[in-house]
C-alpha atoms as a PDB file:
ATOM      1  CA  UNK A   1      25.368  -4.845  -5.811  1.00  0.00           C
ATOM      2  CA  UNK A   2      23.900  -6.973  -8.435  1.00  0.00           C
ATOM      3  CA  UNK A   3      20.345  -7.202  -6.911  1.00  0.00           C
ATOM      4  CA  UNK A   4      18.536  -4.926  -5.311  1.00  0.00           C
ATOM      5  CA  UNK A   5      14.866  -5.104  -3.794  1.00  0.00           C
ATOM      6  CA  UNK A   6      12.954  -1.044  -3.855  1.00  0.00           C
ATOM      7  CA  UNK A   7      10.717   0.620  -1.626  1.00  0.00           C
ATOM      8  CA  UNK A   8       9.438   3.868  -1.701  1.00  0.00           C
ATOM      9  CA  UNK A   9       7.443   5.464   0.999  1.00  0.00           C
ATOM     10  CA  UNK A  10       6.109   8.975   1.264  1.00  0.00           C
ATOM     11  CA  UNK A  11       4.814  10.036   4.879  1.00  0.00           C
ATOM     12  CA  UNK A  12       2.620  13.610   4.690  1.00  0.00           C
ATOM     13  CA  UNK A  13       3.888  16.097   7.393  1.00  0.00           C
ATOM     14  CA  UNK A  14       2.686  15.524  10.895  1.00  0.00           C
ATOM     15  CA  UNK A  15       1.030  12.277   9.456  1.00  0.00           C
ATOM     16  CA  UNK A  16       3.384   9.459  10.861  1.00  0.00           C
ATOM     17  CA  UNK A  17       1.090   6.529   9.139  1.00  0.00           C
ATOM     18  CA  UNK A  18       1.034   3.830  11.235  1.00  0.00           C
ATOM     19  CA  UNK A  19      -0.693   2.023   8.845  1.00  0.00           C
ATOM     20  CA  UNK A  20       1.979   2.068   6.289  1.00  0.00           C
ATOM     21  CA  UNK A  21       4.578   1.888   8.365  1.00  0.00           C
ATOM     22  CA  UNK A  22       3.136  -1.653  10.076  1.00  0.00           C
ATOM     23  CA  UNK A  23       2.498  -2.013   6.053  1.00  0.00           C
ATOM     24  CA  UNK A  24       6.714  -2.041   5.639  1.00  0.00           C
ATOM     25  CA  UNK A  25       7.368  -4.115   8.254  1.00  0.00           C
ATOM     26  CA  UNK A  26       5.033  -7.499   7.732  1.00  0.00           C
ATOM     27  CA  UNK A  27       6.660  -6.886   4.608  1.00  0.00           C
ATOM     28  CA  UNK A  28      10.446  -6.471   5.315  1.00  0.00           C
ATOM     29  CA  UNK A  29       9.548  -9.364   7.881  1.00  0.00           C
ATOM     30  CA  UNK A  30       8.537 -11.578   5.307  1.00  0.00           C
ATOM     31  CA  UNK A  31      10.863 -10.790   2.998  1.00  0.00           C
ATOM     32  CA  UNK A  32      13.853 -11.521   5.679  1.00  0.00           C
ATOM     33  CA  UNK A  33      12.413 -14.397   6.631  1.00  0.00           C
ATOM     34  CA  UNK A  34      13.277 -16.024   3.218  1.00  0.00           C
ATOM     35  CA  UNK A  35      15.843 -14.029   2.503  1.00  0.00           C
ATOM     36  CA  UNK A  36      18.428 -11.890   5.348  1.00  0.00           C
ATOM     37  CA  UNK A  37      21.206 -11.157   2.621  1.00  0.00           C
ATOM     38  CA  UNK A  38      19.774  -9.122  -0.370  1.00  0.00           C
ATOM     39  CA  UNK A  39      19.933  -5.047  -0.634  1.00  0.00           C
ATOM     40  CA  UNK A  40      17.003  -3.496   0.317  1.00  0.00           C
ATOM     41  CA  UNK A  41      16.626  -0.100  -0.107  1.00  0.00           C
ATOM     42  CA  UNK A  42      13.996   2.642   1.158  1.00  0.00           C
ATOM     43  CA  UNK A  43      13.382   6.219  -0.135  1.00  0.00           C
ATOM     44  CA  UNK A  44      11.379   8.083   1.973  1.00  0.00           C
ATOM     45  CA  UNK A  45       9.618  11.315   1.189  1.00  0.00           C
ATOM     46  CA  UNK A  46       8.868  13.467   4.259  1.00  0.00           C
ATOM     47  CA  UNK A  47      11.238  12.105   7.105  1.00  0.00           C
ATOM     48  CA  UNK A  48      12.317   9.119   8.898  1.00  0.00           C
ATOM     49  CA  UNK A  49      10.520   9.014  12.411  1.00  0.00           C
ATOM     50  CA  UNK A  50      11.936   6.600  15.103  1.00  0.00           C
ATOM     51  CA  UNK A  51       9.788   3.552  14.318  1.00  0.00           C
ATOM     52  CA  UNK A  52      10.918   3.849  10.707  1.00  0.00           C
ATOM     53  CA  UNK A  53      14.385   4.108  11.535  1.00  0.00           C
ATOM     54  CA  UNK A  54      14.375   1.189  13.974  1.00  0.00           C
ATOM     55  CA  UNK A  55      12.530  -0.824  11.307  1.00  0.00           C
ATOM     56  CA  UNK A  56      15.582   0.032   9.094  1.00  0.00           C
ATOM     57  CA  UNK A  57      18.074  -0.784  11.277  1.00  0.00           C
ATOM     58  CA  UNK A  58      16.289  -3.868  12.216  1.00  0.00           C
ATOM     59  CA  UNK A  59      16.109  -4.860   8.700  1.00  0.00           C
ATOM     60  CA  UNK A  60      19.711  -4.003   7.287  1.00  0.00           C
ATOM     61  CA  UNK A  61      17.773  -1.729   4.790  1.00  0.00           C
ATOM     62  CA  UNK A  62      19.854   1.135   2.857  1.00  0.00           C
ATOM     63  CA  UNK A  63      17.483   4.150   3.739  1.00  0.00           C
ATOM     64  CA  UNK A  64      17.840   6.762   1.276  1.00  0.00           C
ATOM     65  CA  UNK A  65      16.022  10.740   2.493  1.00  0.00           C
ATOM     66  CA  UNK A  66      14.415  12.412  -0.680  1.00  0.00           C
ATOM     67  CA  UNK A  67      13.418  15.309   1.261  1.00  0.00           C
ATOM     68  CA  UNK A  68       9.821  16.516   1.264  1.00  0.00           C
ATOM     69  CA  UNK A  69       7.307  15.019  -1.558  1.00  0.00           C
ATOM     70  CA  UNK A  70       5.862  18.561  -2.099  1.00  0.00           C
ATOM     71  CA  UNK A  71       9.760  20.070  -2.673  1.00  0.00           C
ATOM     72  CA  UNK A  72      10.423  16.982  -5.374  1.00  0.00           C
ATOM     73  CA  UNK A  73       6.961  17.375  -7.033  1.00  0.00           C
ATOM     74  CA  UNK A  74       7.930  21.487  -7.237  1.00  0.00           C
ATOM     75  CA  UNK A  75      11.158  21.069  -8.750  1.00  0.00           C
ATOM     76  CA  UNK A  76      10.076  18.634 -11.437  1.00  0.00           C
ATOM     77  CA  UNK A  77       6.441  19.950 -12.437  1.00  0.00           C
ATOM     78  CA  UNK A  78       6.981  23.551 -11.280  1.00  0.00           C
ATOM     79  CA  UNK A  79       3.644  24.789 -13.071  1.00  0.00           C
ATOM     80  CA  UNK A  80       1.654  21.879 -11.906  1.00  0.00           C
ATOM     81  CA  UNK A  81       2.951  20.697  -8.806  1.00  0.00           C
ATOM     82  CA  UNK A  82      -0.080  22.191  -6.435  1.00  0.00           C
ATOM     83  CA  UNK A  83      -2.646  20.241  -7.823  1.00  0.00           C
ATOM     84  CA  UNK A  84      -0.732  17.106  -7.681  1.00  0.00           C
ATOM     85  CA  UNK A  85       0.783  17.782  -4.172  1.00  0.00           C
ATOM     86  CA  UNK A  86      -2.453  15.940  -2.453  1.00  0.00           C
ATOM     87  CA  UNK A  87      -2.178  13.197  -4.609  1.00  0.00           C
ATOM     88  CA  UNK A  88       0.148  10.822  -2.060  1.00  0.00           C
ATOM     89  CA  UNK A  89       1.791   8.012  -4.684  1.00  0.00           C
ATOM     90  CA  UNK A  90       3.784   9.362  -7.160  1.00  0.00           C
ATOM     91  CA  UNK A  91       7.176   9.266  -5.819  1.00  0.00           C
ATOM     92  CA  UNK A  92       7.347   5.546  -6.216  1.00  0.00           C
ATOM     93  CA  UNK A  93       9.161   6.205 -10.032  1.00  0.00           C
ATOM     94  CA  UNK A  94      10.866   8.884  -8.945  1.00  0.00           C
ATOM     95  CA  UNK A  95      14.130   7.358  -7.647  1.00  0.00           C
ATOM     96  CA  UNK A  96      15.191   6.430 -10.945  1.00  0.00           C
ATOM     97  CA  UNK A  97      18.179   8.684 -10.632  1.00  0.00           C
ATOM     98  CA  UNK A  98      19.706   7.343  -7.408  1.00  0.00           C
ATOM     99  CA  UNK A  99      19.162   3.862  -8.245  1.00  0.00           C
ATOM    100  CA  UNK A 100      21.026   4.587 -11.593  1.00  0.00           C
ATOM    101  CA  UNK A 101      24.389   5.132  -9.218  1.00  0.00           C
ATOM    102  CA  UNK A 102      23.514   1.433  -7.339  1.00  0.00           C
ATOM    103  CA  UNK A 103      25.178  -0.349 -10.164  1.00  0.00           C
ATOM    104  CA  UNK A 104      22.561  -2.987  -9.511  1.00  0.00           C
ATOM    105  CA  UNK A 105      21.744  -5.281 -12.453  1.00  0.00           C
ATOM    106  CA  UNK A 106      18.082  -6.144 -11.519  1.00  0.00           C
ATOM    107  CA  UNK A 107      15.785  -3.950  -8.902  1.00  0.00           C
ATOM    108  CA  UNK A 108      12.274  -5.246  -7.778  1.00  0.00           C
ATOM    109  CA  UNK A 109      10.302  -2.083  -6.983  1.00  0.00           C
ATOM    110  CA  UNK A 110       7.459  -3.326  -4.023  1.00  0.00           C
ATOM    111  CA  UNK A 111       4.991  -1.603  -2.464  1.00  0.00           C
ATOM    112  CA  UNK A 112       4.750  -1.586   1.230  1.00  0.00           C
ATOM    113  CA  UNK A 113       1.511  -3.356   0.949  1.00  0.00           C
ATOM    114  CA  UNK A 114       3.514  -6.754  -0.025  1.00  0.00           C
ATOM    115  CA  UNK A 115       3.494 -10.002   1.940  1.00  0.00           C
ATOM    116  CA  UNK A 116       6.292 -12.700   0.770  1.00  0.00           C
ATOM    117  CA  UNK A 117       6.130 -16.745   1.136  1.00  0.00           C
ATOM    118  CA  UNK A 118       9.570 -17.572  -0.799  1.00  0.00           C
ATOM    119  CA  UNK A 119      13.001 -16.140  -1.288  1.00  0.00           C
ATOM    120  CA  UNK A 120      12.550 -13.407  -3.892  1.00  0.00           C
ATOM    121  CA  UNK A 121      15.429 -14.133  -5.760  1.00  0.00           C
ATOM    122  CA  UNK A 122      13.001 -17.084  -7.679  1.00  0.00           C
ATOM    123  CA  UNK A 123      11.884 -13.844  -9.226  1.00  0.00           C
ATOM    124  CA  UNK A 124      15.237 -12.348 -10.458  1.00  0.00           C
ATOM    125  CA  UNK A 125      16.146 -16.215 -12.056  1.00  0.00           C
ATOM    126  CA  UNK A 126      12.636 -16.527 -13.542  1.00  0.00           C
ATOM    127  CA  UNK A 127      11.944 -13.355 -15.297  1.00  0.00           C
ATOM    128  CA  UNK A 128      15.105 -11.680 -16.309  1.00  0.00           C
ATOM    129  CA  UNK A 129      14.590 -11.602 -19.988  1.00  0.00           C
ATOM    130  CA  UNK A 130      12.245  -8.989 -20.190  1.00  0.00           C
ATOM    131  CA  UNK A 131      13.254  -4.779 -19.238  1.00  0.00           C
ATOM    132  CA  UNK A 132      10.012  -4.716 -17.161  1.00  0.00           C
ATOM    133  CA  UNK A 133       7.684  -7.417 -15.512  1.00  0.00           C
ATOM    134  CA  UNK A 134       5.026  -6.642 -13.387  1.00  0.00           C
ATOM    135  CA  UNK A 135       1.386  -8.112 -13.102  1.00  0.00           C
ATOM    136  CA  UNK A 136      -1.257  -7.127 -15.602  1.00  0.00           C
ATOM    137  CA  UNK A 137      -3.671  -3.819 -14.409  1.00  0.00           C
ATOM    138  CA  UNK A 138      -6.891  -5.339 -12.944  1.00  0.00           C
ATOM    139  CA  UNK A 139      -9.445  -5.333 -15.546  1.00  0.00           C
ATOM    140  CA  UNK A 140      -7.665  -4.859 -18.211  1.00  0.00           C
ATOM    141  CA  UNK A 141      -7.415  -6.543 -21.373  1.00  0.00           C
ATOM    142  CA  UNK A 142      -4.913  -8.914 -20.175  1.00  0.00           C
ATOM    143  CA  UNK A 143      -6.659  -9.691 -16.445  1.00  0.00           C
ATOM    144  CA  UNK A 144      -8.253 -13.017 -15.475  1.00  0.00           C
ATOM    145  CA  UNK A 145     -10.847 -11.371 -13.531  1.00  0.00           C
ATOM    146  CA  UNK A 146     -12.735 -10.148 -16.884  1.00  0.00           C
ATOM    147  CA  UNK A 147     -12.120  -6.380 -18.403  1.00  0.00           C
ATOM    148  CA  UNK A 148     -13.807  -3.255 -17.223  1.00  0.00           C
ATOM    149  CA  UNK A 149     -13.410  -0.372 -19.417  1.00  0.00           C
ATOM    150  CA  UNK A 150     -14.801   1.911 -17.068  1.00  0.00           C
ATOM    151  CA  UNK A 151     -11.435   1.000 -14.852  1.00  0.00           C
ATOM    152  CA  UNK A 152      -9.546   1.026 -17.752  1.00  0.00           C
ATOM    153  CA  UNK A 153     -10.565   2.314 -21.045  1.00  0.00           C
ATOM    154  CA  UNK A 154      -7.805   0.942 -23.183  1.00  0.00           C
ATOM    155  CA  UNK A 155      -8.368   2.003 -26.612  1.00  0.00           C
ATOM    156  CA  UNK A 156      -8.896   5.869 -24.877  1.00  0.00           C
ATOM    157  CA  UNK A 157      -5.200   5.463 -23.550  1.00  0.00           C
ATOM    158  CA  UNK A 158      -3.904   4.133 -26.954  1.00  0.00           C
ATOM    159  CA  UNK A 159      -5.417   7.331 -28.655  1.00  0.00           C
ATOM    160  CA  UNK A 160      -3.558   9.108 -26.372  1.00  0.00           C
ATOM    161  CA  UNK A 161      -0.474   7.429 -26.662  1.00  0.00           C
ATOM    162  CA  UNK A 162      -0.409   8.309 -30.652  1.00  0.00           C
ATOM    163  CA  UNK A 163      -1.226  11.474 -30.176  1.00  0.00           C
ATOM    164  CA  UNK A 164       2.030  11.824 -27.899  1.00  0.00           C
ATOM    165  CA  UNK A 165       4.168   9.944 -30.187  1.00  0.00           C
ATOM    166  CA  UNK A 166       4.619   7.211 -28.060  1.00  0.00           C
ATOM    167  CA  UNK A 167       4.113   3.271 -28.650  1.00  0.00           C
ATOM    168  CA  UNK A 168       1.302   1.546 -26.486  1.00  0.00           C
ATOM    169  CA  UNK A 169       2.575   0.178 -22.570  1.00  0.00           C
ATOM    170  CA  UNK A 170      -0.033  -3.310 -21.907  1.00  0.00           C
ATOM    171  CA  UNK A 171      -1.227  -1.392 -18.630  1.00  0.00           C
ATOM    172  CA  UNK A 172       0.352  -3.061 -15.522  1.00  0.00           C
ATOM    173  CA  UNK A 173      -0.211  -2.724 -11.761  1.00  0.00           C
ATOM    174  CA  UNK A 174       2.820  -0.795 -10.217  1.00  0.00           C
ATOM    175  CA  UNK A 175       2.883  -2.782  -6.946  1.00  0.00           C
ATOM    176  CA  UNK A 176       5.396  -5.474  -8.178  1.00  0.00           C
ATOM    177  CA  UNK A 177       7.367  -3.896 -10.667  1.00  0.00           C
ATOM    178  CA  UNK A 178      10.773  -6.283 -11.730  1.00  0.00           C
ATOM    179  CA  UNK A 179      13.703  -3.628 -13.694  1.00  0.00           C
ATOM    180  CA  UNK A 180      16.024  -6.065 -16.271  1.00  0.00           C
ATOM    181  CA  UNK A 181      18.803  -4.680 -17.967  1.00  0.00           C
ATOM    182  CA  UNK A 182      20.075  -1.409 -16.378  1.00  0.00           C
ATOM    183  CA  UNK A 183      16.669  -0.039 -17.296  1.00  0.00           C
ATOM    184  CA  UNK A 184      16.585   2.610 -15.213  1.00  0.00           C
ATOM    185  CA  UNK A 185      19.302   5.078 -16.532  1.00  0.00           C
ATOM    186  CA  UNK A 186      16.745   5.407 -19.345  1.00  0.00           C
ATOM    187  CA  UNK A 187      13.828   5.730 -17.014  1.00  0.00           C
ATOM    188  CA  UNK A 188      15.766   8.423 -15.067  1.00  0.00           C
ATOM    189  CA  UNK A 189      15.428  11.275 -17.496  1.00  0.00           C
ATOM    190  CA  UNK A 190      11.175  10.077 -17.089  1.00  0.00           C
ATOM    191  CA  UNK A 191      10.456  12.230 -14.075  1.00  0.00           C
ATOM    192  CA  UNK A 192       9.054  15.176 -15.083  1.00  0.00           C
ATOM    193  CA  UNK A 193       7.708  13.542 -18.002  1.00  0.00           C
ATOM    194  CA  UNK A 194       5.317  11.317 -15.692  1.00  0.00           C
ATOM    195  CA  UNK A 195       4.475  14.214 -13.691  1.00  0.00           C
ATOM    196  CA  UNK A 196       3.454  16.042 -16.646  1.00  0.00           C
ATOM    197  CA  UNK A 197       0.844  13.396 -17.838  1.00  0.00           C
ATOM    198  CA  UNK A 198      -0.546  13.438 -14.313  1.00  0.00           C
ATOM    199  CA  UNK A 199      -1.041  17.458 -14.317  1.00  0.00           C
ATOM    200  CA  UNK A 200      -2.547  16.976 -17.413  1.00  0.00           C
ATOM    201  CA  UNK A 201      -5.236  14.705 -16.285  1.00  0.00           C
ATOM    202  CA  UNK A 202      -5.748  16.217 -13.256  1.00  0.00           C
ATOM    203  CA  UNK A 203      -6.661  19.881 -15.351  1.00  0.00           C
ATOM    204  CA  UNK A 204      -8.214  18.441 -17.932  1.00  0.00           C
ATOM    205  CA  UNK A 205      -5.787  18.650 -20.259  1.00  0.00           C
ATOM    206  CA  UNK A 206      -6.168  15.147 -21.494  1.00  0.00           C
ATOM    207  CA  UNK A 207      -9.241  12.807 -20.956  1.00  0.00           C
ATOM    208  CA  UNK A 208      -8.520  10.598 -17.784  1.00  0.00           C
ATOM    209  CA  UNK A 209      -8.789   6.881 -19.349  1.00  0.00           C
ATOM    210  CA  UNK A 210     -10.482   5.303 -16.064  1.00  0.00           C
ATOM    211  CA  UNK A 211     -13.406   6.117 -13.442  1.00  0.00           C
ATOM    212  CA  UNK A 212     -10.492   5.567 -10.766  1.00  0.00           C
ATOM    213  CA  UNK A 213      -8.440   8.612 -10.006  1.00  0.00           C
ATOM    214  CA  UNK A 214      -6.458   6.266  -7.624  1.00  0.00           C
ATOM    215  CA  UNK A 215      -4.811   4.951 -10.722  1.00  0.00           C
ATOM    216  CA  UNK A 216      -3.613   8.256 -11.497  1.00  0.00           C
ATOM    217  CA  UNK A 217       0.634   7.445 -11.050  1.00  0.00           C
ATOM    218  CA  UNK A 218      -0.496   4.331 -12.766  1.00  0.00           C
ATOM    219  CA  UNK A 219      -1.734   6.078 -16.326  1.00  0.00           C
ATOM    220  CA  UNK A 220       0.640   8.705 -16.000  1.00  0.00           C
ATOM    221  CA  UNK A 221       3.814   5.760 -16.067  1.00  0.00           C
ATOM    222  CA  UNK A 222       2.194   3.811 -18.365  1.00  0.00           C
ATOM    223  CA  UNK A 223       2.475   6.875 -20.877  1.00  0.00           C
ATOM    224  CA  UNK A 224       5.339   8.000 -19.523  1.00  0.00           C
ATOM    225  CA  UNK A 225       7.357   4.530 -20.615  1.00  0.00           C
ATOM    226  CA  UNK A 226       5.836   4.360 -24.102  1.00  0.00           C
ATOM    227  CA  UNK A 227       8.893   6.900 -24.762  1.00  0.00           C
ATOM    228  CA  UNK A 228      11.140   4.707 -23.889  1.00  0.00           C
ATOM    229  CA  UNK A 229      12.271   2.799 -27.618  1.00  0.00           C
ATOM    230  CA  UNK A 230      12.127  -0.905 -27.608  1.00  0.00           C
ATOM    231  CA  UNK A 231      11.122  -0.978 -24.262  1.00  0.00           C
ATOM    232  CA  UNK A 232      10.018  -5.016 -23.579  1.00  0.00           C
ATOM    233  CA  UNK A 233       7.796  -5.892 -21.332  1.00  0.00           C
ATOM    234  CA  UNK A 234       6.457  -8.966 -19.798  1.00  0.00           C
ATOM    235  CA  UNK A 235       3.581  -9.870 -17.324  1.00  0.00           C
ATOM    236  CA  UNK A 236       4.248 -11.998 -13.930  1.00  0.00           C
ATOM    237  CA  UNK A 237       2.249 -15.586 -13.485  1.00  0.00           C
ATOM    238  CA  UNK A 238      -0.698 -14.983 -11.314  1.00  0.00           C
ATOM    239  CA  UNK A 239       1.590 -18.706 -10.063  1.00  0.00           C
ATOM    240  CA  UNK A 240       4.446 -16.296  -9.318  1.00  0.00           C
ATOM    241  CA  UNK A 241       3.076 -13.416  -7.714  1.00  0.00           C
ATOM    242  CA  UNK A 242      -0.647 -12.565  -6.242  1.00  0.00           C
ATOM    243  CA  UNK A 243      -2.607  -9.565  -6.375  1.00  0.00           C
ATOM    244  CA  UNK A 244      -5.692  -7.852  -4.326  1.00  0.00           C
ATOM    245  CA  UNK A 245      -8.298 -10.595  -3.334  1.00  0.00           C
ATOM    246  CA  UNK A 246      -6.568 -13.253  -4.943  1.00  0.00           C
ATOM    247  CA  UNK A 247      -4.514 -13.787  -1.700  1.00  0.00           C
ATOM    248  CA  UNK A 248      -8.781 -14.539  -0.071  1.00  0.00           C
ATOM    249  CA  UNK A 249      -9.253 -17.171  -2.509  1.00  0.00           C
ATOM    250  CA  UNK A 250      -6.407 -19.313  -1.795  1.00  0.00           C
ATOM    251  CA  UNK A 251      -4.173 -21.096   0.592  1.00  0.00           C
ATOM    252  CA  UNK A 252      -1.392 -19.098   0.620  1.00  0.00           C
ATOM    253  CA  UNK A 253       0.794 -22.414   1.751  1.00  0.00           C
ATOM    254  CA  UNK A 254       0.190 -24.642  -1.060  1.00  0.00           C
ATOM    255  CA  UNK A 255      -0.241 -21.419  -3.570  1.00  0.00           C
ATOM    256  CA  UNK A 256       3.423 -21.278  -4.490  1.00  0.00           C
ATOM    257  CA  UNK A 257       3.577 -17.723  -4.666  1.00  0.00           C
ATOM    258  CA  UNK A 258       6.685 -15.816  -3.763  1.00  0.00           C
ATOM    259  CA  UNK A 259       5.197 -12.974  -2.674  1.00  0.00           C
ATOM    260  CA  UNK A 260       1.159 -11.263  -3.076  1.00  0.00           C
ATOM    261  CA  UNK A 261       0.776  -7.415  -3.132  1.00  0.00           C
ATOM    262  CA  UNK A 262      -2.353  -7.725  -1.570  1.00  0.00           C
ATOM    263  CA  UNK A 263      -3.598  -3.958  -1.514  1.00  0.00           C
ATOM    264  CA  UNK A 264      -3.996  -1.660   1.489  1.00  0.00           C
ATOM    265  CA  UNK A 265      -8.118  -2.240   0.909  1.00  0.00           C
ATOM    266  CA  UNK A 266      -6.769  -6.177   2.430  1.00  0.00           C
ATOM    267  CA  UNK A 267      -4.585  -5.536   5.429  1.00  0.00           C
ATOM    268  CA  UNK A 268      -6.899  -6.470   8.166  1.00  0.00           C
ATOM    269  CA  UNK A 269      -7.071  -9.652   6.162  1.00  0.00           C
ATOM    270  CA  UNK A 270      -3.238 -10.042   6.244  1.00  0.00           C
ATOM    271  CA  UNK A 271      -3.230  -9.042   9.898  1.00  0.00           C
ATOM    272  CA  UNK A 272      -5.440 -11.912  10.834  1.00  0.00           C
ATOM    273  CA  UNK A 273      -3.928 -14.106   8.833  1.00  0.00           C
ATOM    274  CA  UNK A 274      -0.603 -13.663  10.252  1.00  0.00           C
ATOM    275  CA  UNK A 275      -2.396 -13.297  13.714  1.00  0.00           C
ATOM    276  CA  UNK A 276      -3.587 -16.833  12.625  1.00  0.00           C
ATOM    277  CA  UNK A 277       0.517 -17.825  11.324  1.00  0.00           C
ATOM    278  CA  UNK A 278       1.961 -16.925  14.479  1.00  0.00           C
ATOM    279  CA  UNK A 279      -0.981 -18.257  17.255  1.00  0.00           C
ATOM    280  CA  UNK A 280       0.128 -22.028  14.764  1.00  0.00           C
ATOM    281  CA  UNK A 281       3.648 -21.556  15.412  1.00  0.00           C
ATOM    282  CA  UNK A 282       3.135 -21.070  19.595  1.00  0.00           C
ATOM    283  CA  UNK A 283       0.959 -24.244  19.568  1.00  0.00           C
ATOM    284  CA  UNK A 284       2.923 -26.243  17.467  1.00  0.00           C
END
């Protein structure tokens, strides 16, 4: 398996989540429609139900159970695990270990919330230099929509990040993440490490750097990696790969993207617009 695309999915108990699973499947569509051959895999916290299965099967996607979220969060962060238990997205870099037995040489971690318009494998031949690519954090330093500190108080998280030892991460949305170079078996001894950061910020511990406790996984990785040595990074072209309303502001036909994690905030817009995709293709 040289390639390998991720998903990671995390469904409460007695919560089946429509949403996300309709989420998974415009985006396994869309991804198939491109592309019917590469590995996809799915590890799912909490359960396969039927639809989930039959989206699988459907699909040809390797489905890998991880067993209840709360039980994985307990075993890693045993003191802090209760207060992070409600906290629904921070399994997604917690398959590190599993993946590190793939023997997969490049693994594009995507959130359900993920629409493709080319074969993904322009993104594996485009950006394989780097050990981690992923598109800059909104409103950060590096974002073409203008910084908010407030969202993301930068210098607060390098303070941190010296305090801890660790070098700096350039903050980075975890939606799209691209994995060069056997990264992972590093990022496999990470687990409890992220969940650590996250129990600290959620007691207090350390000084949350944003007004947005939905970025919570988000911080905790960032700090997480910057123990990682020589660990190079590199940002996706907003060209490449969209993000939140950027999908509103353009034509997603002459865009070029290969694929736009649009955000969960945006599905109705994705639903009409593939309402719009499909009532084209019956008239045509």
């Amino acid at each position: 398996m040289d390639r390998l695309v991720h998903y990671s999915l995390a469904l409460p108990p007695g919560e089946p989540r429509p949403d996300l699973v309709w989420q998974l499947g415009v985006s396994l569509r869309t991804l198939r429609a491109h592309n019917a051959e590469i590995p996809v895999a799915l590890f799912a916290y909490g359960g396969i139900n039927a639809e989930l299965a039959a989206l699988c099967r459907e699909h040809g996607v390797l489905v890998h159970d991880q067993g209840p979220y709360a039980q994985r969060l307990a075993a890693l962060c045993p003191a802090g695990w209760r207060s992070l238990v409600s906290y629904p997205l921070l399994h997604k870099f917690l398959n590190f270990h599993e993946l590190a037995r793939t023997g997969a040489r490049q693994i594009l971690f995507c959130d359900c919330d993920t629409v493709f318009f080319a074969d993904v494998e322009a993104l594996f031949d485009r950006y394989g230099d780097a050990d981690l690519v992923a598109r800059e954090e909104v409103h950060s330093s590096r974002s073409i929509h203008g910084v908010d500190r407030t969202f993301v108080d930068e210098p607060l998280l390098a303070r941190i990040a010296a305090a801890d030892g660790a070098a700096v991460v350039p903050p980075f949305n975890l939606g799209v993440v691209l994995f060069n170079h056997g990264a992972w078996h590093e990022l496999a001894q990470l687990d409890a490490l992220i969940l650590d950061y996250a129990w600290r910020f959620r007691t207090g511990a350390l000084p949350f750097p944003s007004t947005n406790w939905w970025i919570l996984d988000e911080v905790a990785t960032w700090l997480a990696l910057g123990h990682v040595p020589g660990l190079r990074t590199a940002d996706f072209r907003p060209a490449d790969v969209a993000q939140n309303g950027e999908f509103a502001r353009s034509d997603p036909h002459t865009a070029g993207w290969t694929l736009c994690h649009y955000y969960s905030q945006n599905m109705h817009r994705i639903e009409a617009w593939l309402a719009g995709e499909q009532a084209a293709a019956a008239a045509a």
